[in-house]
Protein backbone atom coordinates (compact mmCIF):
# COMPACT_ATOMS: atom_id res chain seq x y z
CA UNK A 1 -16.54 10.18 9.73
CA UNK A 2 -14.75 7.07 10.86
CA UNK A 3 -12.36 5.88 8.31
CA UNK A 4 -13.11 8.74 5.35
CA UNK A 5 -10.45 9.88 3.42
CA UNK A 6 -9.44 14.10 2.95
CA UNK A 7 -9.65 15.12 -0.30
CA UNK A 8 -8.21 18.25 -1.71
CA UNK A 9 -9.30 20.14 -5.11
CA UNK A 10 -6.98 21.72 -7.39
CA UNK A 11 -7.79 23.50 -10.46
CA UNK A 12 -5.40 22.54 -13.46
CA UNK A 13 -5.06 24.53 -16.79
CA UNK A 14 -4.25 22.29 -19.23
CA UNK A 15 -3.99 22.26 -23.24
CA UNK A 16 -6.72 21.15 -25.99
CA UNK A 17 -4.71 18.31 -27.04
CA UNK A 18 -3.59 17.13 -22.89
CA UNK A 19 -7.59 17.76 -22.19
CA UNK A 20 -8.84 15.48 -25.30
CA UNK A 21 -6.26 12.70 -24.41
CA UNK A 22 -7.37 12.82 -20.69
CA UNK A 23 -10.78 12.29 -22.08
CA UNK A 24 -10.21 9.45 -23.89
CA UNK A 25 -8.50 7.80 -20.95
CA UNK A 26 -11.54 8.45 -18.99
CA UNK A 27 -14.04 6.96 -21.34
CA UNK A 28 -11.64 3.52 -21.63
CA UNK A 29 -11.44 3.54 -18.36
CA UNK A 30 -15.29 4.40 -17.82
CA UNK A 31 -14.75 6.96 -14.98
CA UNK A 32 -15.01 10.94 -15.13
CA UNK A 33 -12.88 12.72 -16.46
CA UNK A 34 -11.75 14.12 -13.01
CA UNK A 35 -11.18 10.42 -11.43
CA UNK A 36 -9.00 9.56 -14.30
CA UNK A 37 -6.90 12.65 -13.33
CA UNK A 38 -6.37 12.04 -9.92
CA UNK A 39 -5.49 9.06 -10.68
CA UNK A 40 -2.97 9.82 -12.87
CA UNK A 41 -1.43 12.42 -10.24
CA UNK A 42 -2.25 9.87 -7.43
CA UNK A 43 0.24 7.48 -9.44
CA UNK A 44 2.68 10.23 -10.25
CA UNK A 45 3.39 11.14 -6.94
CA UNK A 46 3.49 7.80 -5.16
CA UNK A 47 6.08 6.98 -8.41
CA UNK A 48 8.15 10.02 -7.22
CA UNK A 49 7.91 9.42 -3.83
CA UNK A 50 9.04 5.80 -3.84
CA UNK A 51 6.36 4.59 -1.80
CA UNK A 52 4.25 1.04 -3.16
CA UNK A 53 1.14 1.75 -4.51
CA UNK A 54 -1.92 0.02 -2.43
CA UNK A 55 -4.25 -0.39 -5.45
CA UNK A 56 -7.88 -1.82 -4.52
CA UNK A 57 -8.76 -4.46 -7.08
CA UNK A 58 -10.72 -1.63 -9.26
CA UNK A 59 -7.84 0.31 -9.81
CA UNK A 60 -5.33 -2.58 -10.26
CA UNK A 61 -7.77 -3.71 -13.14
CA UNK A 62 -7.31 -0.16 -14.23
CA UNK A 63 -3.94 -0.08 -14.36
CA UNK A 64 -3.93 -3.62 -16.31
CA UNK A 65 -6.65 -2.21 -18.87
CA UNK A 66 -3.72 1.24 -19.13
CA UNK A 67 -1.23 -1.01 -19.78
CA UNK A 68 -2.62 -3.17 -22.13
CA UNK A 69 -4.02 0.03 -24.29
CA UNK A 70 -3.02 -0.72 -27.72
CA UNK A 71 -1.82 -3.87 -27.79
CA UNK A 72 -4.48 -5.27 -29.90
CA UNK A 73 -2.25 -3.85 -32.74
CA UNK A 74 0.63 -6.33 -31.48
CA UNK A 75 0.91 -9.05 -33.75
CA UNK A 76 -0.58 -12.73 -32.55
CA UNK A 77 2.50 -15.35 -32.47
CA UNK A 78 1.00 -18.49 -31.69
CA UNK A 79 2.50 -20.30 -28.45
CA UNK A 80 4.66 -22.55 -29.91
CA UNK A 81 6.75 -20.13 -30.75
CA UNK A 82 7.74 -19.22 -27.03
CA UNK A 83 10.68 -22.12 -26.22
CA UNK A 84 13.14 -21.63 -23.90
CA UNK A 85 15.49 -21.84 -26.86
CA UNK A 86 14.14 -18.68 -28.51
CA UNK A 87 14.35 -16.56 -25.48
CA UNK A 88 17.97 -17.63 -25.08
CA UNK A 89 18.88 -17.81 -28.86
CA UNK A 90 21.76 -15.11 -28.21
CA UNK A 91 23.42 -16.64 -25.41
CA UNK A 92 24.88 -19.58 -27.42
């Protein structure tokens, strides 16, 4: 097929505790468990290998939703509160 990508399977022994946290990534990120894997080895390797990763707009929202996971226990500060002054407070 024009354009189809190879895919390879693996078969990964993992522990109780790595398996239940790869779970719970999968449900947040409402894909099976074995997308949210290879993704995370997908993202792994092109970290090690130095090469840009060319996310489609699904898995860029992805990676937003990852990287926003528990930051609803972050405290609010309301907007005023960002000045220039504040984020240069030490450099007086």
């Amino acid at each position: 097929m024009p354009g189809s990508k190879k895919t390879m399977t693996i078969r990964v022994e993992i522990d109780p505790e790595t398996e239940a946290q790869l779970a719970s990534r999968a449900r947040a990120q409402g894909v099976p468990v074995e997308r949210a894997a290879a993704r995370i080895l997908e993202d792994a390797v092109a970290s090690r290998v130095g090469t840009p990763l060319n996310l489609n707009v699904d898995d860029f929202h992805t990676m937003l939703a990852n990287m926003a996971e528990g930051s609803e226990q972050l405290p609010s500060l309301p907007t005023e509160r960002f000045t220039r002054d504040s984020f240069y407070e030490d450099r007086v």
